[in-house]
N, C-alpha and C. Protein backbone atom coordinates (compact mmCIF):
# COMPACT_ATOMS: atom_id res chain seq x y z
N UNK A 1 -15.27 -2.16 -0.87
CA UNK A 1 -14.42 -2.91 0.02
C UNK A 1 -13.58 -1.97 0.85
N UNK A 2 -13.53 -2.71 2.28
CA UNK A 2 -12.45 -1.48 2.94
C UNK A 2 -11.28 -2.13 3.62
N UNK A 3 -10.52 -1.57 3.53
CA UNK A 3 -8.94 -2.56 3.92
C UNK A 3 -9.22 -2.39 5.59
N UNK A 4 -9.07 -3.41 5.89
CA UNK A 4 -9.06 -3.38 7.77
C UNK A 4 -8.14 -2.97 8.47
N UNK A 5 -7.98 -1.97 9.41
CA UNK A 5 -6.48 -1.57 9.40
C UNK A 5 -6.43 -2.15 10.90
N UNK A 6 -4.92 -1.68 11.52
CA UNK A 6 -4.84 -2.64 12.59
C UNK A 6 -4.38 -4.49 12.43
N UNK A 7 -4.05 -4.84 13.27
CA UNK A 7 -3.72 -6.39 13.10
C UNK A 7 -4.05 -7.78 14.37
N UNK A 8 -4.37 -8.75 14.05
CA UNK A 8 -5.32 -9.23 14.16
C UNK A 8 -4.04 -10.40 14.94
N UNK A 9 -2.74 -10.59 15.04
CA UNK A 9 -2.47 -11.24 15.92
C UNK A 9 -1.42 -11.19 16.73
N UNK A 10 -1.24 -11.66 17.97
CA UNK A 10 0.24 -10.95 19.43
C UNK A 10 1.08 -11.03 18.66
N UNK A 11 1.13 -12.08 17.52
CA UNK A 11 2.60 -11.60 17.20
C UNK A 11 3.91 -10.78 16.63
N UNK A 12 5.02 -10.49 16.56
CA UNK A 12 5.31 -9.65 16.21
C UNK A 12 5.31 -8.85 14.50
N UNK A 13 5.10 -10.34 13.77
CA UNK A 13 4.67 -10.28 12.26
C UNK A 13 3.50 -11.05 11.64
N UNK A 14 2.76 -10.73 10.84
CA UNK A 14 1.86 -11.64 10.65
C UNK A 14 2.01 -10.98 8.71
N UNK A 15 1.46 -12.50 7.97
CA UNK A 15 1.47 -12.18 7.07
C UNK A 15 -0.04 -11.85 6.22
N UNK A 16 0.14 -11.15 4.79
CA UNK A 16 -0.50 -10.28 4.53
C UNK A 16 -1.22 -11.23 3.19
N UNK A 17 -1.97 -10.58 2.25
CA UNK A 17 -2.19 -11.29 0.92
C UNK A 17 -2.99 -9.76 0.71
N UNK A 18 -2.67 -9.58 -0.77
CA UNK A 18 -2.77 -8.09 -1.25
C UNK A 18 -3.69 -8.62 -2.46
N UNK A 19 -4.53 -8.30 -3.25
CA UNK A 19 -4.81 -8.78 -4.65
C UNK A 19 -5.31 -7.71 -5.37
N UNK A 20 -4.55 -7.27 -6.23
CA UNK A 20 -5.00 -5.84 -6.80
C UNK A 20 -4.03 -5.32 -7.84
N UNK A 21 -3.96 -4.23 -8.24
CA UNK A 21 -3.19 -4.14 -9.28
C UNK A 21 -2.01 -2.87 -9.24
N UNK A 22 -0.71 -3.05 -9.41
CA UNK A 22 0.08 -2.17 -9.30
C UNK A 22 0.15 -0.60 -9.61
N UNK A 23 0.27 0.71 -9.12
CA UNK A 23 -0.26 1.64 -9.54
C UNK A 23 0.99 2.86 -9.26
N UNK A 24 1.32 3.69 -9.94
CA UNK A 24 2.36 4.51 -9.62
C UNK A 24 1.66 5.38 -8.64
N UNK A 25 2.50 6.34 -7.78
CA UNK A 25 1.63 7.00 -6.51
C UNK A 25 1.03 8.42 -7.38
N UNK A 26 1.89 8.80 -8.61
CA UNK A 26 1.52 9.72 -9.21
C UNK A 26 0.05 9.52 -9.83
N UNK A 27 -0.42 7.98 -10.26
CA UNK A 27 -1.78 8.26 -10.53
C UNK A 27 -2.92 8.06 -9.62
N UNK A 28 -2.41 8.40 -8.38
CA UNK A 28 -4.00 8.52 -7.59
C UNK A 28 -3.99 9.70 -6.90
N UNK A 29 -5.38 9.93 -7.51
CA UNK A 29 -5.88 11.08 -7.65
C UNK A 29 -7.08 11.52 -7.08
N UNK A 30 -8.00 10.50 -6.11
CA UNK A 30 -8.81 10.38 -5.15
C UNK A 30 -8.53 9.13 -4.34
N UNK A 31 -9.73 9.35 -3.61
CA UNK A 31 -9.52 8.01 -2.59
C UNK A 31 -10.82 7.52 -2.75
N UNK A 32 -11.43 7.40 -3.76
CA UNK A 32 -12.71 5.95 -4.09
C UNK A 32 -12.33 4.68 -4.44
N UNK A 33 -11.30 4.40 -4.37
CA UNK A 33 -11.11 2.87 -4.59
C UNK A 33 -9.67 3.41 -3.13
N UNK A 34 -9.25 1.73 -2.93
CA UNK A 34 -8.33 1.29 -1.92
C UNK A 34 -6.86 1.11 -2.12
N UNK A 35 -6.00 1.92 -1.67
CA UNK A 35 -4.40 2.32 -2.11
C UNK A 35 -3.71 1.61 -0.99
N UNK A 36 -2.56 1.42 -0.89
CA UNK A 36 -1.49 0.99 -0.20
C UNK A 36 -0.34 0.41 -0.80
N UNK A 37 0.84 0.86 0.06
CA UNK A 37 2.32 1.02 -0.39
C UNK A 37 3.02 0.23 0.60
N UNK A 38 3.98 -0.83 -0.28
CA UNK A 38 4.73 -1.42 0.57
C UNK A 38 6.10 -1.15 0.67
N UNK A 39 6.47 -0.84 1.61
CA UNK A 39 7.79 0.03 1.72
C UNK A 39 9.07 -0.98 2.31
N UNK A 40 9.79 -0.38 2.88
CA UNK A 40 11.06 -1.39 3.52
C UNK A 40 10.58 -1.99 3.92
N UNK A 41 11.74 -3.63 4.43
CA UNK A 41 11.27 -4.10 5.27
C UNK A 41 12.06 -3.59 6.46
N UNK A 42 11.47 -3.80 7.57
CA UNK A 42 11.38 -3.13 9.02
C UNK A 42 11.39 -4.49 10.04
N UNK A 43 12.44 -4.13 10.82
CA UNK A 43 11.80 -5.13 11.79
C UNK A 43 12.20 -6.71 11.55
N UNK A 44 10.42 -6.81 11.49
CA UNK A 44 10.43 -8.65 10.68
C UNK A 44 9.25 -8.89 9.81
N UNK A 45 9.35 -7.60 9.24
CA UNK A 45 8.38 -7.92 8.12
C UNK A 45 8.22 -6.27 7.18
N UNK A 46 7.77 -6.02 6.58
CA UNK A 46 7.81 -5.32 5.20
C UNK A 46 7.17 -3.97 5.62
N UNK A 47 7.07 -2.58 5.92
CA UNK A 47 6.23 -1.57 6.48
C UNK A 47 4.79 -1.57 5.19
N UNK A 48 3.86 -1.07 5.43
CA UNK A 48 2.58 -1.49 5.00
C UNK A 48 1.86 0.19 5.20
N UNK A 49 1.61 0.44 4.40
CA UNK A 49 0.91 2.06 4.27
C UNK A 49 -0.37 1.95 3.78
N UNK A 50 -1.25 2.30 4.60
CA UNK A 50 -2.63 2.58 3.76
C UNK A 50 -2.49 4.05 3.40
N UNK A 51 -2.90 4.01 2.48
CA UNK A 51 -2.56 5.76 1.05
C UNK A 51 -4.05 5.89 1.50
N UNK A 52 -4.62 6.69 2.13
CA UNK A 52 -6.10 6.80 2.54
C UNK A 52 -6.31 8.55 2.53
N UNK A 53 -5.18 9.21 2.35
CA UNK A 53 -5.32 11.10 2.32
C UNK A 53 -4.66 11.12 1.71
N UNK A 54 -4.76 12.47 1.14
CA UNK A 54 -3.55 13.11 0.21
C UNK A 54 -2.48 13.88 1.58
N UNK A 55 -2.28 13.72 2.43
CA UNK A 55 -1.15 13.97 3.19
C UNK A 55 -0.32 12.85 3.20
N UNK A 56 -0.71 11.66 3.79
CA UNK A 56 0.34 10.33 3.23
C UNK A 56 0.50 9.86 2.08
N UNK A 57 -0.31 10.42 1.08
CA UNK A 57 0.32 10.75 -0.66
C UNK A 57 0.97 11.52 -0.63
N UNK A 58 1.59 12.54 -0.34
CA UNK A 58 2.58 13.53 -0.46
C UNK A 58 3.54 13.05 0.58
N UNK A 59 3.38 13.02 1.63
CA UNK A 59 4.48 11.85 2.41
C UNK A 59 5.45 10.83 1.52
N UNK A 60 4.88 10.08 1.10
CA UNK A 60 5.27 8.84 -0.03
C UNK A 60 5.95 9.57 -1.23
N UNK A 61 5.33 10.55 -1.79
CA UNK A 61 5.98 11.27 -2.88
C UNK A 61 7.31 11.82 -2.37
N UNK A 62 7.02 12.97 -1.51
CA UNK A 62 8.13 13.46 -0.80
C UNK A 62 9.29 12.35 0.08
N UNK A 63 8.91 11.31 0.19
CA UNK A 63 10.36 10.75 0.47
C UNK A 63 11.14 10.38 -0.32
N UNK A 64 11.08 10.46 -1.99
CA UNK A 64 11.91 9.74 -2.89
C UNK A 64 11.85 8.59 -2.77
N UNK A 65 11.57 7.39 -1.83
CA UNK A 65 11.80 6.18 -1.88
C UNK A 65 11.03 5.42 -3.08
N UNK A 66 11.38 4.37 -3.42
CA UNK A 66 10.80 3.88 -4.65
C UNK A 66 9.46 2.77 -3.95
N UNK A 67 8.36 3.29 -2.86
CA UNK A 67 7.22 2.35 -2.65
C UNK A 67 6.96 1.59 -4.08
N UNK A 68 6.40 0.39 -3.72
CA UNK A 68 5.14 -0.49 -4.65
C UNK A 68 3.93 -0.20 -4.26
N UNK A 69 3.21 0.52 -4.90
CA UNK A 69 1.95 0.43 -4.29
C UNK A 69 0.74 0.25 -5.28
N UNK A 70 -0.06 -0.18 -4.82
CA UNK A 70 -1.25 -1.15 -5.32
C UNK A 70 -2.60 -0.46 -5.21
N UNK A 71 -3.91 -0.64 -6.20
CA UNK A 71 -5.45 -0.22 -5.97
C UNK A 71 -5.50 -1.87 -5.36
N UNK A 72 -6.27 -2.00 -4.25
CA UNK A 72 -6.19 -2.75 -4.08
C UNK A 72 -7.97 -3.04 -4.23
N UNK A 73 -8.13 -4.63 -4.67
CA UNK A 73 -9.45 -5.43 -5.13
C UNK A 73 -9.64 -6.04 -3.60
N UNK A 74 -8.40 -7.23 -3.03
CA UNK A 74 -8.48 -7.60 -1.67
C UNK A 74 -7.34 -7.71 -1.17
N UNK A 75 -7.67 -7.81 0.18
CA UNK A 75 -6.48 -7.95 1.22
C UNK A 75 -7.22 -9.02 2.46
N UNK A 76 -6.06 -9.27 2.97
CA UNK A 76 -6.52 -10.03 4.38
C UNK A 76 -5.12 -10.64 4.97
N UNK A 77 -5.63 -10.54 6.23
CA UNK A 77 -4.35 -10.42 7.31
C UNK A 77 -4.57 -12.47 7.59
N UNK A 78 -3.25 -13.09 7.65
CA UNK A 78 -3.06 -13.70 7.91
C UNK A 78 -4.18 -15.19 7.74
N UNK A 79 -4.23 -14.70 6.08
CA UNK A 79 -4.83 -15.65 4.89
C UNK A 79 -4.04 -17.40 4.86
N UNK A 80 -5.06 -17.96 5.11
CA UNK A 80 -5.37 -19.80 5.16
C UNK A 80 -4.31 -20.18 3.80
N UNK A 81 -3.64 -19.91 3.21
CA UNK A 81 -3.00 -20.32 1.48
C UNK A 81 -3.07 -21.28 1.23
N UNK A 82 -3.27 -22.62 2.48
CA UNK A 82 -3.17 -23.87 1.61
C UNK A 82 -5.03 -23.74 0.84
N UNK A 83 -5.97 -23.01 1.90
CA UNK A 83 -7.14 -23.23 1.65
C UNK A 83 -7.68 -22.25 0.53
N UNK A 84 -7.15 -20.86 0.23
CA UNK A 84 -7.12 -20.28 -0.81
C UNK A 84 -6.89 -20.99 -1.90
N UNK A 85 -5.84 -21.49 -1.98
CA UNK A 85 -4.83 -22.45 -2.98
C UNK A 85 -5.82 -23.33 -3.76
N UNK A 86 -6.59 -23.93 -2.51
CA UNK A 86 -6.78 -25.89 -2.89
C UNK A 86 -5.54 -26.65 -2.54
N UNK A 87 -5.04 -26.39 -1.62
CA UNK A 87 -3.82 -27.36 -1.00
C UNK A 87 -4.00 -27.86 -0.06
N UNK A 88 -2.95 -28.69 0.55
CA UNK A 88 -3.20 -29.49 1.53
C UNK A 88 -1.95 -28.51 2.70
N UNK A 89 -2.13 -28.18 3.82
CA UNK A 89 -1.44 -27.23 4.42
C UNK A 89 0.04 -27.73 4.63
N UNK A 90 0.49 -29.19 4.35
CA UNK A 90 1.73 -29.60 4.55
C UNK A 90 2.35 -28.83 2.90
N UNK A 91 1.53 -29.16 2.01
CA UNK A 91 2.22 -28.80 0.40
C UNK A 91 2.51 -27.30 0.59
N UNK A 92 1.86 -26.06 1.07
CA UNK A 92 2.60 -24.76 1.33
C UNK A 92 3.79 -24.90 1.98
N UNK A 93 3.81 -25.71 3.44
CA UNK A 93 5.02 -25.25 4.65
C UNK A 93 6.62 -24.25 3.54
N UNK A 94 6.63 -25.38 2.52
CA UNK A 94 8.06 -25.37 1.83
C UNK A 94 8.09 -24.09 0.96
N UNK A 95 7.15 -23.10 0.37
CA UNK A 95 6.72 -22.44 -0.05
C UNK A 95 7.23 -21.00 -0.01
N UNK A 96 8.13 -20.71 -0.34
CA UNK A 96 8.20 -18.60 -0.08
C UNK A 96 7.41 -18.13 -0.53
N UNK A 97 7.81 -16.80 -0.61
CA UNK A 97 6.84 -16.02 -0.56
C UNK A 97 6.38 -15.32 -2.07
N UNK A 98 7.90 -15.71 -2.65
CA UNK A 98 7.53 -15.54 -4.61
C UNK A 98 6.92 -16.81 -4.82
N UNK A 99 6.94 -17.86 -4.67
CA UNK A 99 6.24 -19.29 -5.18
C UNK A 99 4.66 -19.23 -4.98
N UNK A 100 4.61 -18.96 -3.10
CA UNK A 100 3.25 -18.48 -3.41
C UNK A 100 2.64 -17.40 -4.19
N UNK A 101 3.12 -16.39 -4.48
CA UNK A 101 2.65 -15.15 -5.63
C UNK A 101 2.32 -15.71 -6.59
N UNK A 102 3.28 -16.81 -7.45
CA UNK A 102 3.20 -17.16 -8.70
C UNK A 102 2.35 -17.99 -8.65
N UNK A 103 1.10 -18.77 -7.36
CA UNK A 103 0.40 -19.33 -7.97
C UNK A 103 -0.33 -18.38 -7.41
N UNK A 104 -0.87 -17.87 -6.70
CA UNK A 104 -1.59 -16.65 -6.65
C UNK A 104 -2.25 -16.05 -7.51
N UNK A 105 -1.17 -15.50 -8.23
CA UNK A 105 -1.21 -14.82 -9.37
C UNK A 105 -2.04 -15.94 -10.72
N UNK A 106 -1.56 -17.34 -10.64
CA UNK A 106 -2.29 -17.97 -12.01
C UNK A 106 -3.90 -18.17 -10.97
N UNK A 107 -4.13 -18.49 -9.93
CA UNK A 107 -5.51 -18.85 -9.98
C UNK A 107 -6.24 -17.37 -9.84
N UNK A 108 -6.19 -16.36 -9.70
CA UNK A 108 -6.97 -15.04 -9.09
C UNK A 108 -6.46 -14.19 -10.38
N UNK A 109 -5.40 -14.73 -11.69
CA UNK A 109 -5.32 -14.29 -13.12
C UNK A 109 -5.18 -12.58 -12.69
N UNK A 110 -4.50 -12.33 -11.48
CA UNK A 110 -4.43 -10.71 -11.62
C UNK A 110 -3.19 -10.63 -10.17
N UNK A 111 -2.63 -9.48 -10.24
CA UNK A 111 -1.40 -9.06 -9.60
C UNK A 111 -1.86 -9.60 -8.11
N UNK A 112 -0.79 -10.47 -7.07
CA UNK A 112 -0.79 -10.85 -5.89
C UNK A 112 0.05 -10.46 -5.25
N UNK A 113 0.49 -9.77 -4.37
CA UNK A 113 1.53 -9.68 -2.97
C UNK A 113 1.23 -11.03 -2.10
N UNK A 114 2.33 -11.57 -1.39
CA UNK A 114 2.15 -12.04 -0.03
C UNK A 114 2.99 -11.81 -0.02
N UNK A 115 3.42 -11.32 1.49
CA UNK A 115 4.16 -10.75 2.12
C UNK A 115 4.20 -10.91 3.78
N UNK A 116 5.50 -10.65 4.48
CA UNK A 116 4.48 -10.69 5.77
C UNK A 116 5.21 -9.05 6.22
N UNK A 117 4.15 -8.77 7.15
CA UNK A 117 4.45 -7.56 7.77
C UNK A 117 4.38 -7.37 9.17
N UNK A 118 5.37 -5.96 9.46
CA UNK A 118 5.52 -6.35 10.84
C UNK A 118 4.56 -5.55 11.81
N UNK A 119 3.91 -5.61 13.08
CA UNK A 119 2.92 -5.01 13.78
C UNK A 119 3.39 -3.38 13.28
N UNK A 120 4.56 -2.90 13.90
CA UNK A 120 4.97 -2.08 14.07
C UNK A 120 5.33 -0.93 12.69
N UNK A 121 4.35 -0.36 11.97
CA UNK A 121 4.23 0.21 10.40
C UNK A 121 4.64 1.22 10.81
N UNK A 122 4.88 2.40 9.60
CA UNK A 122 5.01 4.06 10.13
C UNK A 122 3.78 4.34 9.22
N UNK A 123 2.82 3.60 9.15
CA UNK A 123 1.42 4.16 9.13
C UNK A 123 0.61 5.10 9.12
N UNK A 124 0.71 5.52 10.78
CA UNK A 124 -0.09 6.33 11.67
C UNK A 124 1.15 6.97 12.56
N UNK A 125 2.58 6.64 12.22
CA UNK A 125 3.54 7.80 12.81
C UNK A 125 4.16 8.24 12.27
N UNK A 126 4.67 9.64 12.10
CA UNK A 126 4.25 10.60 11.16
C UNK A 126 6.42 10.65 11.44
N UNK A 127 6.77 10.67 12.86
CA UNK A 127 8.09 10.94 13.18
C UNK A 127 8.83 10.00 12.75
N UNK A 128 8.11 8.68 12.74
CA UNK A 128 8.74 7.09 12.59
C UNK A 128 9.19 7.34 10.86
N UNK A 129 7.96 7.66 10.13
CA UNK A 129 7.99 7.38 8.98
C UNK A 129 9.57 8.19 8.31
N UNK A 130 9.42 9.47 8.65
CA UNK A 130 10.72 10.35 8.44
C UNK A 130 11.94 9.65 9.22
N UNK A 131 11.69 9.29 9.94
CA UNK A 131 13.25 8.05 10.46
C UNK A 131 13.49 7.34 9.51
N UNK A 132 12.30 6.33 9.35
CA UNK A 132 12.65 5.23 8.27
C UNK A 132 13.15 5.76 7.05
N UNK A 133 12.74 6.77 6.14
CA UNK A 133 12.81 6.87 5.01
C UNK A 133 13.39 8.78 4.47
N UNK A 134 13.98 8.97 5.50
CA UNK A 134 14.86 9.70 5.35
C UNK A 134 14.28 11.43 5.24
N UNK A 135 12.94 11.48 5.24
CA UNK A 135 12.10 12.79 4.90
C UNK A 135 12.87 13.63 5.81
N UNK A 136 13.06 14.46 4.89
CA UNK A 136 13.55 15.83 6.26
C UNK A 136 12.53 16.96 6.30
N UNK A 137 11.41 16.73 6.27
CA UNK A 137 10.59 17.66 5.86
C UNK A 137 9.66 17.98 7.37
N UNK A 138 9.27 18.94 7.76
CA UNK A 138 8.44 18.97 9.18
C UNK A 138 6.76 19.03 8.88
N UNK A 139 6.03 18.25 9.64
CA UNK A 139 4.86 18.13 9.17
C UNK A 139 4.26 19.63 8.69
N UNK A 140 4.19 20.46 9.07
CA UNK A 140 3.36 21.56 8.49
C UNK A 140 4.02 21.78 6.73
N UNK A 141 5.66 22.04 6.89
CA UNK A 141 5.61 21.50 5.33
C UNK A 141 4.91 20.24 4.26
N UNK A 142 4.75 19.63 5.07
CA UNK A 142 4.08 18.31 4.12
C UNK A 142 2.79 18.70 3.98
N UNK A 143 1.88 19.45 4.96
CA UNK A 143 0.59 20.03 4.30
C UNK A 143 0.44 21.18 3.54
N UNK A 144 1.74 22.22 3.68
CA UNK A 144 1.33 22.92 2.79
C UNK A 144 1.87 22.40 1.33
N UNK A 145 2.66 21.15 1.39
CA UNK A 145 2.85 20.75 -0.41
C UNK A 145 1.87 19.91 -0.41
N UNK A 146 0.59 19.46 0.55
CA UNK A 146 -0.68 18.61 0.11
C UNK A 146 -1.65 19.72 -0.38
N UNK A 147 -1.58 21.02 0.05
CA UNK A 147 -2.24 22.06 -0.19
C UNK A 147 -1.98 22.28 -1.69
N UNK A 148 -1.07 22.21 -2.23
CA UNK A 148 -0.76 22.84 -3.70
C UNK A 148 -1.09 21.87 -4.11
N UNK A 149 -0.83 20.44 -4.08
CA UNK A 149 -0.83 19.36 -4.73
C UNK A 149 -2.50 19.50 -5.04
N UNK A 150 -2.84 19.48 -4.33
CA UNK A 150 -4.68 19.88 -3.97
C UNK A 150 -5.20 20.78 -4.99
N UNK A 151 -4.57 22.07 -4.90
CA UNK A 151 -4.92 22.83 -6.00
C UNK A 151 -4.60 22.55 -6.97
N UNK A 152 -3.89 22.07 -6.97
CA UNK A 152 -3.31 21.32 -8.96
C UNK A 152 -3.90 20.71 -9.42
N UNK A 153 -4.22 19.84 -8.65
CA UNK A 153 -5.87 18.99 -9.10
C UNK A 153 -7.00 19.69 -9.59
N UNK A 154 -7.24 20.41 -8.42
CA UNK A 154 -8.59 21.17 -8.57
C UNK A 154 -8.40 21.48 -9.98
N UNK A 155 -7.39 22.99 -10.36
CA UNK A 155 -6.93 23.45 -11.78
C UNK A 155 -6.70 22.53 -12.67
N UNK A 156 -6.11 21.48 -12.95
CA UNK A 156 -6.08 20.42 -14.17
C UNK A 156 -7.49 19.73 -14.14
N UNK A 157 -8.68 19.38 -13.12
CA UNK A 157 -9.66 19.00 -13.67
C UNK A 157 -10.57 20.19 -14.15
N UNK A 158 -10.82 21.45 -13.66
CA UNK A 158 -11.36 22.53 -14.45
C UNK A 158 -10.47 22.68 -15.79
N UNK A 159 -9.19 22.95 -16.11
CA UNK A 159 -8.85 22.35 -17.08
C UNK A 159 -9.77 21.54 -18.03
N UNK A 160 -9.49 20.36 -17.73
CA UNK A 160 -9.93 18.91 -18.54
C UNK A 160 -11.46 19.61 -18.67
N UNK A 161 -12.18 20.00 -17.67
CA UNK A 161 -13.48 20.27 -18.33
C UNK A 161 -13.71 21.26 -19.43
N UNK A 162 -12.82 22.21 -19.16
CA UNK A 162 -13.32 23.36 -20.25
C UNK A 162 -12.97 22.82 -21.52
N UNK A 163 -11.69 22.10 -21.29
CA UNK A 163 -10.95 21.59 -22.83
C UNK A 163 -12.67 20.88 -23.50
N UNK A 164 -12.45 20.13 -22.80
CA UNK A 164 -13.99 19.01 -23.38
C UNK A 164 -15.39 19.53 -23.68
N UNK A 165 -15.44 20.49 -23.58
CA UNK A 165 -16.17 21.62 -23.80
C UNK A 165 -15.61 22.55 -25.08
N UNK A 166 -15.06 22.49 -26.17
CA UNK A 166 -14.55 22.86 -26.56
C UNK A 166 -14.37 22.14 -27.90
């Protein structure tokens, strides 16, 4: 599955539906399954990170902020809920955004976001994101701590192999 990036309507927020399972940023450790972090809200709606490199994994690490972020199973931009549900679209109107989770969560029996988010993410801007969330760090620093982070990996899975070998 691949998360669609980009957004799908003029307006200035559109909402989201996440279905997947909560994950600290410290345990991902490739990118074969689908990551994303939901950060402040911004704007008029919630900032939205696809975790797709280990440079916006070290981004996320390096800001201290406390993201939620998720492996995500599915997503989709500006999801039908009464028709997900089995509802009738008047029975949502009254609905936030924890009420819908909590049934979310009992029919799909696994972790749900809805949320809405706003066009405008620090995504794909690298200056925005350090505004929002306080990084004082200049991009070439953030690759050379993706560089070590990189090698640490490399060394703890040669590690893990020799141990198991053993």
């Amino acid at each position: 599955m691949k998360i669609r990036s980009g957004f799908v309507s003029n307006s200035s927020s559109s909402s989201f539906l996440l279905i997947g399972d909560p994950i600290n940023l410290s345990d991902i450790k490739s990118f074969n399954d689908d990551y994303v972090a939901i950060g402040k809200d911004m704007y008029e709606g919630a900032d939205l990170i696809y975790i797709d490199d280990y440079f916006k994994l070290t981004m996320l690490k390096e800001s201290g902020y406390d993201f939620k972020a998720f492996k995500v199973d599915k997503s989709e931009f500006e999801p039908n809920i009464a028709n997900i549900l089995d509802m009738v679209d008047e029975d949502t109107w009254d609905l936030d955004c924890e009420q819908i989770e909590e049934l979310l969560n009992k029919k799909f029996k696994s972790n749900c976001a809805y949320l809405y988010i706003d066009y405008c993410t620090t995504d794909e801007d690298f200056d925005e994101f350090c505004s929002q969330y306080g990084l004082e760090l200049s991009r070439e620093e953030i690759e050379k701590k993706t560089q070590i982070y990189l090698r640490e990996l490399k060394l703890n899975r040669i590690l893990d192999e020799k141990i198991s070998k053993i």
